[in-house]
C-alpha atoms as a PDB file:
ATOM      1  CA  UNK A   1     -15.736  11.841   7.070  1.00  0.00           C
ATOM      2  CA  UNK A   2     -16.287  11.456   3.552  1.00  0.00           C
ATOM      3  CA  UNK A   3     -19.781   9.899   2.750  1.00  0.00           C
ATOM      4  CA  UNK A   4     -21.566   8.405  -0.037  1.00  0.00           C
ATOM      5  CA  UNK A   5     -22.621  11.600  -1.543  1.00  0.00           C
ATOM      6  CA  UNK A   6     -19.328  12.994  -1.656  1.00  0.00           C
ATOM      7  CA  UNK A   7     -18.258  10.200  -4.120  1.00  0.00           C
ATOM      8  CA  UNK A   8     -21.493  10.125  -6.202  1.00  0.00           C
ATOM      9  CA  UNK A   9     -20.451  13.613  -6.371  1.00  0.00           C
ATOM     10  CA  UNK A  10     -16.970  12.685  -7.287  1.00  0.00           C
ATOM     11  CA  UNK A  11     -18.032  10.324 -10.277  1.00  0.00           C
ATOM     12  CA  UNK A  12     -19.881  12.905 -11.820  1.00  0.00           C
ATOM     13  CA  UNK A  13     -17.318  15.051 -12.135  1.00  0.00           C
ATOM     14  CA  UNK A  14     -14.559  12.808 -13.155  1.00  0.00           C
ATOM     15  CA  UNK A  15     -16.871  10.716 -15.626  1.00  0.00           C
ATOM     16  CA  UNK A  16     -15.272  12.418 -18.771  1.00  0.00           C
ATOM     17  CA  UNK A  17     -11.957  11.537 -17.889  1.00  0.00           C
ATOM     18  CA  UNK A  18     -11.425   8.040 -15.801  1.00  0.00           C
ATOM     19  CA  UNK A  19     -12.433   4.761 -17.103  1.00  0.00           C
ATOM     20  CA  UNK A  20     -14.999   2.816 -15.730  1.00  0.00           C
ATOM     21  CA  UNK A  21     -13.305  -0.184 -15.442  1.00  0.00           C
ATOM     22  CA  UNK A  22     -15.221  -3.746 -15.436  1.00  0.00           C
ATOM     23  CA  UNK A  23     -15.091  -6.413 -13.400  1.00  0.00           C
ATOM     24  CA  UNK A  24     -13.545  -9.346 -14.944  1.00  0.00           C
ATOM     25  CA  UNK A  25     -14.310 -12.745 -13.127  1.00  0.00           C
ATOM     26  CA  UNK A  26     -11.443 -15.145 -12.599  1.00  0.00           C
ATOM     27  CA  UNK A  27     -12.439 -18.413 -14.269  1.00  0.00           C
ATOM     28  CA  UNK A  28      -9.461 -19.542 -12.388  1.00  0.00           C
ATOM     29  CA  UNK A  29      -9.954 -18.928  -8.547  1.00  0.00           C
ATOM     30  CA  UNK A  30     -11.154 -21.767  -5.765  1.00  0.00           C
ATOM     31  CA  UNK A  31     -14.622 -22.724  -6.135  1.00  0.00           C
ATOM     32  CA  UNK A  32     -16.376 -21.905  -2.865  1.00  0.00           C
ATOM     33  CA  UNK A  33     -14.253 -18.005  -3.343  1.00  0.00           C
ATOM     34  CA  UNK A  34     -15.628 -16.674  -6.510  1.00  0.00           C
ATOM     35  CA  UNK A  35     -12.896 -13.770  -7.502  1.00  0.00           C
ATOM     36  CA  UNK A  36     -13.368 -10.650  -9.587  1.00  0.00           C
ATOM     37  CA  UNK A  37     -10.495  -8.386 -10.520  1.00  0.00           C
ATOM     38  CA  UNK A  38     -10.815  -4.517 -11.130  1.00  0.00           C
ATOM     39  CA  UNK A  39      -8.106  -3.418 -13.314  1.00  0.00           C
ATOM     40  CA  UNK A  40      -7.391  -0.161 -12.778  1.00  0.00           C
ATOM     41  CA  UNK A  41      -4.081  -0.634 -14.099  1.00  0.00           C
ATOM     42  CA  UNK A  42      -6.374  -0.023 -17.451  1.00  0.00           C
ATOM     43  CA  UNK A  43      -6.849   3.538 -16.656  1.00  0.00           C
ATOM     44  CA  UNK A  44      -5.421   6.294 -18.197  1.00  0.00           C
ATOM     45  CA  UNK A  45      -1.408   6.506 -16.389  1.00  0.00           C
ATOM     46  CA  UNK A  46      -2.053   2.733 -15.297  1.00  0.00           C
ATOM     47  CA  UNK A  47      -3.542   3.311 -11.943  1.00  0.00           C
ATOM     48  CA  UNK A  48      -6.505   4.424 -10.059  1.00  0.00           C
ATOM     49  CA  UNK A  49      -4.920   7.265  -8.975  1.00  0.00           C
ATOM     50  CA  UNK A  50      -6.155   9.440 -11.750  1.00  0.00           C
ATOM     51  CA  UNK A  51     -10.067   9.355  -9.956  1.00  0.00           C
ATOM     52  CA  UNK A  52      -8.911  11.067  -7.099  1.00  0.00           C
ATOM     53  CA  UNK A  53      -6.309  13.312  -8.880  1.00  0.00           C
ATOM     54  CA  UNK A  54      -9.482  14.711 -11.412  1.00  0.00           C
ATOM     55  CA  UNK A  55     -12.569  15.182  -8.547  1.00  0.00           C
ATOM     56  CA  UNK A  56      -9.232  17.419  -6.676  1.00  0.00           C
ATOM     57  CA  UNK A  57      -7.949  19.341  -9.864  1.00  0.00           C
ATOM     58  CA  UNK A  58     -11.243  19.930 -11.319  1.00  0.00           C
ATOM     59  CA  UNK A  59     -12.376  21.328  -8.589  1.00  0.00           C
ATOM     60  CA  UNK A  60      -9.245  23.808  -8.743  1.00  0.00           C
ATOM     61  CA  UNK A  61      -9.536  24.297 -12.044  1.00  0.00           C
ATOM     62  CA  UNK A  62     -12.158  26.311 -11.039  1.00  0.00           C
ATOM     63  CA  UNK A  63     -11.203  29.408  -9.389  1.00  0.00           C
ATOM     64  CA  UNK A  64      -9.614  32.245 -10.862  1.00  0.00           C
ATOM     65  CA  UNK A  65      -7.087  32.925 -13.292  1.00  0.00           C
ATOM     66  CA  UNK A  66      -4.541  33.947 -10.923  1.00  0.00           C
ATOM     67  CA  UNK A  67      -4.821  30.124  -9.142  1.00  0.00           C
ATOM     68  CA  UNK A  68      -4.918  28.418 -12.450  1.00  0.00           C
ATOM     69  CA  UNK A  69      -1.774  30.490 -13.147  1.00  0.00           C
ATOM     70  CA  UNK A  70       0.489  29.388 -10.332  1.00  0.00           C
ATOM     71  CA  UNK A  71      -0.653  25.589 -10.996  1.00  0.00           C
ATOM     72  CA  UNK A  72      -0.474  23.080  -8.450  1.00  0.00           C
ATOM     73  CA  UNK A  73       2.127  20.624  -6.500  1.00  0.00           C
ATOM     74  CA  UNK A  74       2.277  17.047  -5.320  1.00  0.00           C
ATOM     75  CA  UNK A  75       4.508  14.762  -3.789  1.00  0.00           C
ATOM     76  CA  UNK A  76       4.672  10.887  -4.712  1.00  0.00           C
ATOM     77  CA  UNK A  77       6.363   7.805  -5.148  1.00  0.00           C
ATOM     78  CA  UNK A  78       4.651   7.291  -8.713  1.00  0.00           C
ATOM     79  CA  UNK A  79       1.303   6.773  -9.421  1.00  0.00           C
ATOM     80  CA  UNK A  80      -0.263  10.201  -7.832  1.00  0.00           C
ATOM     81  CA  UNK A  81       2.641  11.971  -9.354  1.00  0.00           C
ATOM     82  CA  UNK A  82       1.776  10.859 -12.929  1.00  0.00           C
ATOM     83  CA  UNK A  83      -2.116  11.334 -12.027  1.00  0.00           C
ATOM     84  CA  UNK A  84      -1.874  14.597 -11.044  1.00  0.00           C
ATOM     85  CA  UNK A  85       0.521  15.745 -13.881  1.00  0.00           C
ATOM     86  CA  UNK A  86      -2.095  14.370 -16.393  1.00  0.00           C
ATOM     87  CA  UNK A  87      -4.831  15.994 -15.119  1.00  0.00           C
ATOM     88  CA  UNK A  88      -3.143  18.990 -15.129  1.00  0.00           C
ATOM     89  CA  UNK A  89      -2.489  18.693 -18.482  1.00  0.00           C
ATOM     90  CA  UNK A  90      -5.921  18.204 -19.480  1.00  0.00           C
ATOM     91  CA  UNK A  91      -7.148  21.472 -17.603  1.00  0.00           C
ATOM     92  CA  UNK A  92      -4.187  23.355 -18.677  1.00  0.00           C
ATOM     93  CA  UNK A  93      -2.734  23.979 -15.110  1.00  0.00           C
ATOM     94  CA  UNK A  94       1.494  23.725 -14.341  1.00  0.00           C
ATOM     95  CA  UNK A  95       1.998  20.868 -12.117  1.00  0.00           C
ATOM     96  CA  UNK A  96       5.054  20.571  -9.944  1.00  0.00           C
ATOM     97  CA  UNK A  97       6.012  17.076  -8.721  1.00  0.00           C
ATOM     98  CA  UNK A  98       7.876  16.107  -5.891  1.00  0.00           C
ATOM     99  CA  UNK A  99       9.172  12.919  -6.683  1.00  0.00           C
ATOM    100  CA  UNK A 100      11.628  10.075  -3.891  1.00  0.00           C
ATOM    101  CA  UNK A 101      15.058   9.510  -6.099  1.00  0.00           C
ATOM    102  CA  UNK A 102      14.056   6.354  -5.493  1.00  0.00           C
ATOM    103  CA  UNK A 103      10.923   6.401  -7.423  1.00  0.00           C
ATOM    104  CA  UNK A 104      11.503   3.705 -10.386  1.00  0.00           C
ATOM    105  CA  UNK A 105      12.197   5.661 -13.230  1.00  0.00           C
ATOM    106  CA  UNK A 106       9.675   4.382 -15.592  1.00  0.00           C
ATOM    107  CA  UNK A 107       7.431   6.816 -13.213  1.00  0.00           C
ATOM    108  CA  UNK A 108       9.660   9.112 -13.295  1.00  0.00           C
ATOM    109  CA  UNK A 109       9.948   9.562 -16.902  1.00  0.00           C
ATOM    110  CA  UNK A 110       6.025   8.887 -17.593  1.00  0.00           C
ATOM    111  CA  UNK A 111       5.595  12.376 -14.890  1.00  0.00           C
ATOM    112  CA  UNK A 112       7.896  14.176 -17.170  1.00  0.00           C
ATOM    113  CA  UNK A 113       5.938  13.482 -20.065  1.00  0.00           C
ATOM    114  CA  UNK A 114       2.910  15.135 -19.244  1.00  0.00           C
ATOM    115  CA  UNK A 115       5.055  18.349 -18.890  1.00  0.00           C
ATOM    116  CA  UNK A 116       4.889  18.527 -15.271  1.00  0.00           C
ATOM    117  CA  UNK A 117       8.407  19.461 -13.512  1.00  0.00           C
ATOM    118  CA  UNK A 118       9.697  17.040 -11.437  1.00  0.00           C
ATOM    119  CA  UNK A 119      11.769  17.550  -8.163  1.00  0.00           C
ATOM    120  CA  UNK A 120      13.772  14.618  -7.085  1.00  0.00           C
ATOM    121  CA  UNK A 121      14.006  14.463  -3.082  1.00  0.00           C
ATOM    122  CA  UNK A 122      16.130  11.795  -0.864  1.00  0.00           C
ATOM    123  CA  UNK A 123      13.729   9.415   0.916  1.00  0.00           C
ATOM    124  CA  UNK A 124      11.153  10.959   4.057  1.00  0.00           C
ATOM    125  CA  UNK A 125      11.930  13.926   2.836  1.00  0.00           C
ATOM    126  CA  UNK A 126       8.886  14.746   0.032  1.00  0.00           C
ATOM    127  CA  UNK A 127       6.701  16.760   2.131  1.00  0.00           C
ATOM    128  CA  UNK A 128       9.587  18.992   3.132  1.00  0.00           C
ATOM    129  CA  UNK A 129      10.617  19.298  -0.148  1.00  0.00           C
ATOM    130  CA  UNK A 130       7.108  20.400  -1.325  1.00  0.00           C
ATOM    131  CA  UNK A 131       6.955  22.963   1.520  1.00  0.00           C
ATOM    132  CA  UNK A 132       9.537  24.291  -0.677  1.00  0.00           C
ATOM    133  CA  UNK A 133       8.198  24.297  -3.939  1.00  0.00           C
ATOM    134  CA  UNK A 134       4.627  25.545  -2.681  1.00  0.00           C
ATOM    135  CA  UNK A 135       6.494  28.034  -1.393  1.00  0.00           C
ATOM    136  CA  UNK A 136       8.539  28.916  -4.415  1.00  0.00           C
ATOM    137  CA  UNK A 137       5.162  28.748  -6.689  1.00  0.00           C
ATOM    138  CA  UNK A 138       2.170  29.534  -4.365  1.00  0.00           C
ATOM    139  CA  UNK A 139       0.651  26.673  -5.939  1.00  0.00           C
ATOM    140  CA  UNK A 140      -2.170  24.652  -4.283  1.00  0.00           C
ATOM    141  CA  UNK A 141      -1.154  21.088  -2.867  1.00  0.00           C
ATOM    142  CA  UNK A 142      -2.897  17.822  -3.981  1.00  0.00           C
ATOM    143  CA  UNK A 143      -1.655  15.249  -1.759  1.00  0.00           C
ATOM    144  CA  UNK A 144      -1.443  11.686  -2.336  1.00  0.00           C
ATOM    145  CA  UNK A 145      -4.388  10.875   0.167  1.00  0.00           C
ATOM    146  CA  UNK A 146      -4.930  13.275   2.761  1.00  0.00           C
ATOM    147  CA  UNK A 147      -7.694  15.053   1.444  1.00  0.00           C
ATOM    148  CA  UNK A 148     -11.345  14.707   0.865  1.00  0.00           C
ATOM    149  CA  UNK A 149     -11.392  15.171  -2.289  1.00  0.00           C
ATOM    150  CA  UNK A 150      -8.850  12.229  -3.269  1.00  0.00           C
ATOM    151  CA  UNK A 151     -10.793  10.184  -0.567  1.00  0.00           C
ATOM    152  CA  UNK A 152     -13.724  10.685  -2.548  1.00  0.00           C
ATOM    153  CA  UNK A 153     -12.314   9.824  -6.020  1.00  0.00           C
ATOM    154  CA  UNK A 154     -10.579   6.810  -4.914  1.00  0.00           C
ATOM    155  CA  UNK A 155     -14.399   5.599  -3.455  1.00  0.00           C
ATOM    156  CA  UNK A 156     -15.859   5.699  -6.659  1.00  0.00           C
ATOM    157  CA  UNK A 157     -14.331   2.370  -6.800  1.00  0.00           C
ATOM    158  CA  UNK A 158     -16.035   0.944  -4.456  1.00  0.00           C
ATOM    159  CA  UNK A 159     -19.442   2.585  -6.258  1.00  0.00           C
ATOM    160  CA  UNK A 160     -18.564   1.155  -9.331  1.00  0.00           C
ATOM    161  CA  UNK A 161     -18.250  -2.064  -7.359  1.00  0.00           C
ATOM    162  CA  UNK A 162     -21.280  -2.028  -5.713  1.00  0.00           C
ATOM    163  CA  UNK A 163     -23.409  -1.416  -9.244  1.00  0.00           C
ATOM    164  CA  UNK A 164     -21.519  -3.929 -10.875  1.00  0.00           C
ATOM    165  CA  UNK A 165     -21.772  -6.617  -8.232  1.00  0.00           C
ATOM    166  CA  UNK A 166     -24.182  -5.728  -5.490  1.00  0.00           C
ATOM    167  CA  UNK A 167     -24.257  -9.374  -3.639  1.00  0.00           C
ATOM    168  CA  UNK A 168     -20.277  -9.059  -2.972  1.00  0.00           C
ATOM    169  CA  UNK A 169     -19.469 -10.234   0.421  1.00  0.00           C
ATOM    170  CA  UNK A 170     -15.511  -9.690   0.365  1.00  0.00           C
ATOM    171  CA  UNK A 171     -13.480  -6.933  -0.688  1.00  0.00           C
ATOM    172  CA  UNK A 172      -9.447  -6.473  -1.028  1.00  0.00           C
ATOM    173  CA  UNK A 173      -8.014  -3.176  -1.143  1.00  0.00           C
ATOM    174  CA  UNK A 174      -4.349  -2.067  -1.091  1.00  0.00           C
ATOM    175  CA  UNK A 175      -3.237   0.169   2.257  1.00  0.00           C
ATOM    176  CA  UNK A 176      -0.806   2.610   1.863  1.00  0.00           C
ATOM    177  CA  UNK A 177      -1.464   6.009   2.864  1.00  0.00           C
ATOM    178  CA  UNK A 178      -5.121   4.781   2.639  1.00  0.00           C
ATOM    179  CA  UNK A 179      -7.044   7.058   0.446  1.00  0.00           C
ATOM    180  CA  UNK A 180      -8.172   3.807  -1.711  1.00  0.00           C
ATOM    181  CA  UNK A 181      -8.918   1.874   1.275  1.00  0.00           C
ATOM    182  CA  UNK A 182     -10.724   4.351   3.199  1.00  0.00           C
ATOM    183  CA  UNK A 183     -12.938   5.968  -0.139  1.00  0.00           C
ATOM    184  CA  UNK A 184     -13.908   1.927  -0.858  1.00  0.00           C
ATOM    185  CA  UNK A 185     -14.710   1.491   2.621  1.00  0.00           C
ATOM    186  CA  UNK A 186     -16.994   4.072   2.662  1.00  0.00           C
ATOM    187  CA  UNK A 187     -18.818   3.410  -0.379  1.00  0.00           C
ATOM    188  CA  UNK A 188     -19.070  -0.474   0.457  1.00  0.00           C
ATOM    189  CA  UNK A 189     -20.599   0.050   3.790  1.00  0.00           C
ATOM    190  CA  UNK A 190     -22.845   2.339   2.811  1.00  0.00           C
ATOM    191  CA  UNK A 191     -24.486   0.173  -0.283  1.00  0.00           C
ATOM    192  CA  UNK A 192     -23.498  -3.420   0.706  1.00  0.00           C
ATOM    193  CA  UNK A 193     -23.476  -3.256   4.434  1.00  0.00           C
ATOM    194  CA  UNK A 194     -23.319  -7.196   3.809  1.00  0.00           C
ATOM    195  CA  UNK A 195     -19.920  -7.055   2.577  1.00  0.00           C
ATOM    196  CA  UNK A 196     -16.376  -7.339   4.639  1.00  0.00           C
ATOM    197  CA  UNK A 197     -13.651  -4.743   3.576  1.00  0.00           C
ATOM    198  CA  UNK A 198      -9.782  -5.995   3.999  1.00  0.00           C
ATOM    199  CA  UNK A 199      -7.469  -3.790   3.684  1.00  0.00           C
ATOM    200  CA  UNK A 200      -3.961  -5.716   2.376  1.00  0.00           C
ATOM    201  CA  UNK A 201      -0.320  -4.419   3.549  1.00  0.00           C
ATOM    202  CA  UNK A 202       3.296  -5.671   2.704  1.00  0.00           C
ATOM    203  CA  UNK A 203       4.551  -7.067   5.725  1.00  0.00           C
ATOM    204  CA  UNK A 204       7.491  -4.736   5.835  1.00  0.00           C
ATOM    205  CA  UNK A 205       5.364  -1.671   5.690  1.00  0.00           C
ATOM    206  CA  UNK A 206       2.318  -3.088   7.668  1.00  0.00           C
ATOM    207  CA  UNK A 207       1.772  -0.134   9.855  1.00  0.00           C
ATOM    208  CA  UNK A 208      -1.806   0.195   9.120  1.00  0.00           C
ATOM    209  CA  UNK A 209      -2.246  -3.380  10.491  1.00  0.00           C
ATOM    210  CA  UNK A 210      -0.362  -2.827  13.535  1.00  0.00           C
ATOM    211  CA  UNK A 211      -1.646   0.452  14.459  1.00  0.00           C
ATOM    212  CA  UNK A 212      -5.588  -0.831  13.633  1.00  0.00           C
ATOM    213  CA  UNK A 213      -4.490  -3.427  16.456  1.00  0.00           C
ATOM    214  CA  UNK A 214      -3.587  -0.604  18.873  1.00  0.00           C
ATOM    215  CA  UNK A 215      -6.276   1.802  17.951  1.00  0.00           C
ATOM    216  CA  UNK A 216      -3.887   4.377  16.927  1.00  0.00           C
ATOM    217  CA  UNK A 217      -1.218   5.398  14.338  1.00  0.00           C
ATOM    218  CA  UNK A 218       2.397   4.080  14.426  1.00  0.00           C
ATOM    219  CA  UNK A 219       5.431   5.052  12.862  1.00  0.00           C
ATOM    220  CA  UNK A 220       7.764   2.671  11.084  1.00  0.00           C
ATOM    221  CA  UNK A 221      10.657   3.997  10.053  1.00  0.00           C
ATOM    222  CA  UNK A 222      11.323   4.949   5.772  1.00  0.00           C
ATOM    223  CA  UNK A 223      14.000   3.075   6.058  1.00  0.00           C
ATOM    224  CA  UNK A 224      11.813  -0.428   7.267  1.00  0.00           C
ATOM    225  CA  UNK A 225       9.156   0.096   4.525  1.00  0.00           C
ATOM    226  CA  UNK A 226      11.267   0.647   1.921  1.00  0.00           C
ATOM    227  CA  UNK A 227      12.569  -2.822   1.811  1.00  0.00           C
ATOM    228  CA  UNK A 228       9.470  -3.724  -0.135  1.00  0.00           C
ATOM    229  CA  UNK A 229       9.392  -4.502  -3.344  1.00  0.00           C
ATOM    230  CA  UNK A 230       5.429  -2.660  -3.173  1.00  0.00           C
ATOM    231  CA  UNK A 231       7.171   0.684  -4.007  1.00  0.00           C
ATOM    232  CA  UNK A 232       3.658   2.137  -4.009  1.00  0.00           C
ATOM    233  CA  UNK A 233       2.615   1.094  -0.288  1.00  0.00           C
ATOM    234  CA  UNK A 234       5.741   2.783   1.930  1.00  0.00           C
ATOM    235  CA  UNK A 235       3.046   5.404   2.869  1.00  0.00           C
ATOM    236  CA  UNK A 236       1.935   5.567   6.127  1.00  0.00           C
ATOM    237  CA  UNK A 237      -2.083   6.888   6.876  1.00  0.00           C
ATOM    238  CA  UNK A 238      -2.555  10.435   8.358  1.00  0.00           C
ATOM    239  CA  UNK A 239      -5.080  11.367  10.988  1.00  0.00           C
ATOM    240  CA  UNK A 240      -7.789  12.018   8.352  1.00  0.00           C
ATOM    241  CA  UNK A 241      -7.206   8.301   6.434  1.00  0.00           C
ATOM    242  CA  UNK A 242      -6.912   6.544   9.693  1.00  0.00           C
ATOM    243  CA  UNK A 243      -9.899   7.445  10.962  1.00  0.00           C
ATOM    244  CA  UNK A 244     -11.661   6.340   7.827  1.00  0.00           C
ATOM    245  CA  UNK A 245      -9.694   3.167   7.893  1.00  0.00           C
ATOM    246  CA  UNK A 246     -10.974   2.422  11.678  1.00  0.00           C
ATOM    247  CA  UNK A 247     -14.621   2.796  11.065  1.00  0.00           C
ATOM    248  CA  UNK A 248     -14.758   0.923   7.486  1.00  0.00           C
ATOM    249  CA  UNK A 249     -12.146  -1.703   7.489  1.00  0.00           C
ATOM    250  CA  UNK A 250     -12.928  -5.084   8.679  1.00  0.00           C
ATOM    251  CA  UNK A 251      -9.144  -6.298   8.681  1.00  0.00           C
ATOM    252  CA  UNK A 252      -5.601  -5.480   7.876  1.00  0.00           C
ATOM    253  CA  UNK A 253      -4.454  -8.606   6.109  1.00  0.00           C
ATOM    254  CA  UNK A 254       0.012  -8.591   5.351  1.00  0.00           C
ATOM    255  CA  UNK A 255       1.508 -10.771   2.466  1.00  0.00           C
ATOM    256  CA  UNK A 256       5.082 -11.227   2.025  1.00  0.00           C
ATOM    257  CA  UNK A 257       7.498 -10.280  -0.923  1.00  0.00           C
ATOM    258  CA  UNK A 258       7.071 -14.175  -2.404  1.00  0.00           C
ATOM    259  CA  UNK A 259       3.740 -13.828  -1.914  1.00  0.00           C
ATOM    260  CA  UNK A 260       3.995 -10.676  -3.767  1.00  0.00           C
ATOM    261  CA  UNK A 261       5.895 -11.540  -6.938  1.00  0.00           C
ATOM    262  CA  UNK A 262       3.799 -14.981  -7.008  1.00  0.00           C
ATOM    263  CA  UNK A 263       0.919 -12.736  -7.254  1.00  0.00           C
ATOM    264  CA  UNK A 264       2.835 -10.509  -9.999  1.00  0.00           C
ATOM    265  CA  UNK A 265       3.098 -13.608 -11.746  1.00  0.00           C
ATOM    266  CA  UNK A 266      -0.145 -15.081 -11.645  1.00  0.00           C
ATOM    267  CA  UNK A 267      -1.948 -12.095 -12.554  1.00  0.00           C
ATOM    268  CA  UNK A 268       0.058 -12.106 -15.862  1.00  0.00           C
ATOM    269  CA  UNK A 269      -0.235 -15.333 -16.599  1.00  0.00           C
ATOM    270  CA  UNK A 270      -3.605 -16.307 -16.216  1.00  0.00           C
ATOM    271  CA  UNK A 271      -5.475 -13.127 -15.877  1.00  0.00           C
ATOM    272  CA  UNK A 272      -3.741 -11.402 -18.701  1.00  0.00           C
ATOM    273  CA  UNK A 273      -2.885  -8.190 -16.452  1.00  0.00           C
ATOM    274  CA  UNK A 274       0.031  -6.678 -15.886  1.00  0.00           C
ATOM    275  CA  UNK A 275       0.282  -5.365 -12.317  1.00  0.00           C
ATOM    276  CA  UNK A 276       2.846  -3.773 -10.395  1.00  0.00           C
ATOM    277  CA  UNK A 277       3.732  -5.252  -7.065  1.00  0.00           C
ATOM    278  CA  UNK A 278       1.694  -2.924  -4.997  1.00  0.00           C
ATOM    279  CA  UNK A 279      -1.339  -3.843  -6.808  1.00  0.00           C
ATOM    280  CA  UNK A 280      -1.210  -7.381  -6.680  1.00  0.00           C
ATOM    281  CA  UNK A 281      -0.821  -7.265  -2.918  1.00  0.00           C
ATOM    282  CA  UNK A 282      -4.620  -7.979  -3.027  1.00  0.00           C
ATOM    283  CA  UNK A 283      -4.640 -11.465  -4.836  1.00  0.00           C
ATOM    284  CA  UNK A 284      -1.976 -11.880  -2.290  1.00  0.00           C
ATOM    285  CA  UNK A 285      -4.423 -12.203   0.188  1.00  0.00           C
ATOM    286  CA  UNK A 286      -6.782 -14.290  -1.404  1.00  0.00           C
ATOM    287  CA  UNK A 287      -3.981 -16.945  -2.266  1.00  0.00           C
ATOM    288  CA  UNK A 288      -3.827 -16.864   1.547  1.00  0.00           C
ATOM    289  CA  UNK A 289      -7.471 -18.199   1.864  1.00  0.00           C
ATOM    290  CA  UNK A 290      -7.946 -15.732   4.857  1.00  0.00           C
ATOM    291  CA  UNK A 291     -11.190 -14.555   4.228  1.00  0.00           C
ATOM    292  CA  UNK A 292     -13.749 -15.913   4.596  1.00  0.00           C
ATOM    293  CA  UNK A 293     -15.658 -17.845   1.376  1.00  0.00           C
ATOM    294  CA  UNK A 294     -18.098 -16.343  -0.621  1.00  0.00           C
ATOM    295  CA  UNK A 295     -18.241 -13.389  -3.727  1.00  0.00           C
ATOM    296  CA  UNK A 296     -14.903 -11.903  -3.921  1.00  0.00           C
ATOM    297  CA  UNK A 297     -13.469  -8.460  -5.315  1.00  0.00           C
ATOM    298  CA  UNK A 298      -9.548  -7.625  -5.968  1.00  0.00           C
ATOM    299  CA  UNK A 299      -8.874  -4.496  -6.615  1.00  0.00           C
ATOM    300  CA  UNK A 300      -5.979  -4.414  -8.526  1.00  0.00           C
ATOM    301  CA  UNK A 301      -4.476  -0.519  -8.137  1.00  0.00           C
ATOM    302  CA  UNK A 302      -2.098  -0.543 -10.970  1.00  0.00           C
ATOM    303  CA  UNK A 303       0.230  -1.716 -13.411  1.00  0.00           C
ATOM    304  CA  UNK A 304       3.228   0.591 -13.744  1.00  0.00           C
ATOM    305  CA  UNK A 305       6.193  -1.810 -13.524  1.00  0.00           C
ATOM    306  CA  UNK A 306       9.852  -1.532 -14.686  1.00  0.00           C
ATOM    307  CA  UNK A 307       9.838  -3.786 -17.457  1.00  0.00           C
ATOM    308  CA  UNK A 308      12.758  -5.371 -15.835  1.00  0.00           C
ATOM    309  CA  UNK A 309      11.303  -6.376 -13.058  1.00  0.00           C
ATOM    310  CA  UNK A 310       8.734  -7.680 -14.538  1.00  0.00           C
ATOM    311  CA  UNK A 311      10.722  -9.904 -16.597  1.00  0.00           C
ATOM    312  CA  UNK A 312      12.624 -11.000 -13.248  1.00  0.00           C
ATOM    313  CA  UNK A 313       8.939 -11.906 -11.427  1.00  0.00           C
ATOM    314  CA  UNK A 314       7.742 -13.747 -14.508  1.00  0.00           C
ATOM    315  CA  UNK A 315      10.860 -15.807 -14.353  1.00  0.00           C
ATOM    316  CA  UNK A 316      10.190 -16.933 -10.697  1.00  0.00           C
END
């Protein structure tokens, strides 16, 4: 399990490279439910992705030549795969990037552009398909979440969180393949054992909240979670993530696709942020009222949306 010193560890060594994001209070949120947003949509590729993809990498970066040489490989719906190919970049190591064809092609085309190559694969088939090109390159994997490493990057988060506001009492964290959820988790517990920790699915991919219920992992179907518009929350957790998820998460809260694009909407609108739909699953929640009152913190993953869509969900 990944503990507190793991990510203190972590946010030393990504300091030089992620932003430390604030917290911005929402002037606009119910009275008795004080909100904050974290924005890491304001990081570097528009998602907090890049924390976990630099504590992995740099620790690659690393070894010797002959690793650095044969680079490394992920497989991703977006976000990870544009992390990863940045912080590549920045160390100087070739990044190959399985990618679902699916994958909306703004995220496609930002991967491309930090010189990583990018393999298109049909949909449930990524890790197969990076079996492949790990294969092919004898590159070292950085997966999307089911590692310590990315566990740890993705808490520092919840450290920042804790510094910034140490009398929270709620916290709302995206689930997908639950590497945010599970590194928050474990830095909230640790320094504000106060606090509750939800955890916030689409309900067509709310496999998390099911399997939670039944104290063990359960499979949807790719074709089920794809139906939501969350593009970035069709994961499902592994064995590592769901154990994390179990011992730090206080609930698994679901919020429809209205619920969604309202949320789109209103963080545009009146918080200024852009967001894509699988970050604003977490003022989702809150619009819900289903926590309970007191100091609240969204964490809003990311804001890499096809401008089109955008345009739609601003438009109701």
């Amino acid at each position: 399990m990944v503990t507190i010193d793991d990510i203190r560890a972590a946010a030393e060594r990504i300091r030089a490279f992620a932003v430390r994001t604030p917290l911005l209070p929402a002037l606009w949120a119910d009275g008795d439910r004080p909100l904050w947003i974290k924005p890491e949509n304001l990081q570097p590729i528009g998602a907090f992705k890049v924390r976990g993809a630099f504590n992995a990498i740099g620790a690659i970066a690393n070894r010797d030549e002959s690793v650095r040489t044969r680079g490394v490989v992920a497989y991703s719906s977006g976000n990870h795969a544009q992390a990863v190919a940045y912080a590549a970049a920045v160390y100087r190591i070739p990044a190959h990037i399985v990618m679902p064809e699916e994958t909306p092609g703004i995220k496609v085309e930002a991967t491309r552009n930090h010189g990583a190559e990018v393999v298109l694969c049909k949909a449930g088939e990524r890790e197969r398909v990076a079996a492949e090109v790990l294969e092919r390159t004898g590159g070292v994997l950085v997966p999307p979440f089911d590692h310590p490493a990315i566990i740890a990057g993705q808490g520092t988060i919840g450290l920042e969180i804790a510094e910034d506001l140490p009398s929270v009492e709620n916290v709302l964290v995206p689930v997908s393949g639950g590497g945010l959820a599970s590194g928050i988790g474990a830095a909230i517990k640790a320094l504000c054992p106060q606090a509750q920790v939800f955890g916030v699915e689409p309900e067509l991919a709310a496999d998390t909240a099911e399997g939670l219920v039944l104290g063990h992992r359960v499979d949807w179907p790719i074709e089920d979670r794809n139906r939501t518009i969350a593009d970035g929350l069709r994961s499902q957790p592994s064995a590592l993530t769901f154990a994390h998820l179990q011992k730090f998460l206080d609930g698994v809260i679901t919020v429809s696709e209205s619920e969604i694009r309202s949320a789109v909407r209103e963080l545009a609108v009146k918080a200024h942020l852009v967001s894509e739909p699988s970050g604003a699953v977490a003022l989702a929640a809150y619009r819900q009222g289903g926590t309970p009152p007191g100091r609240t913190v969204m964490v809003l993953s990311g804001g890499n949306i096809d401008p089109t869509a955008l345009t739609d969900m601003l438009a109701g």
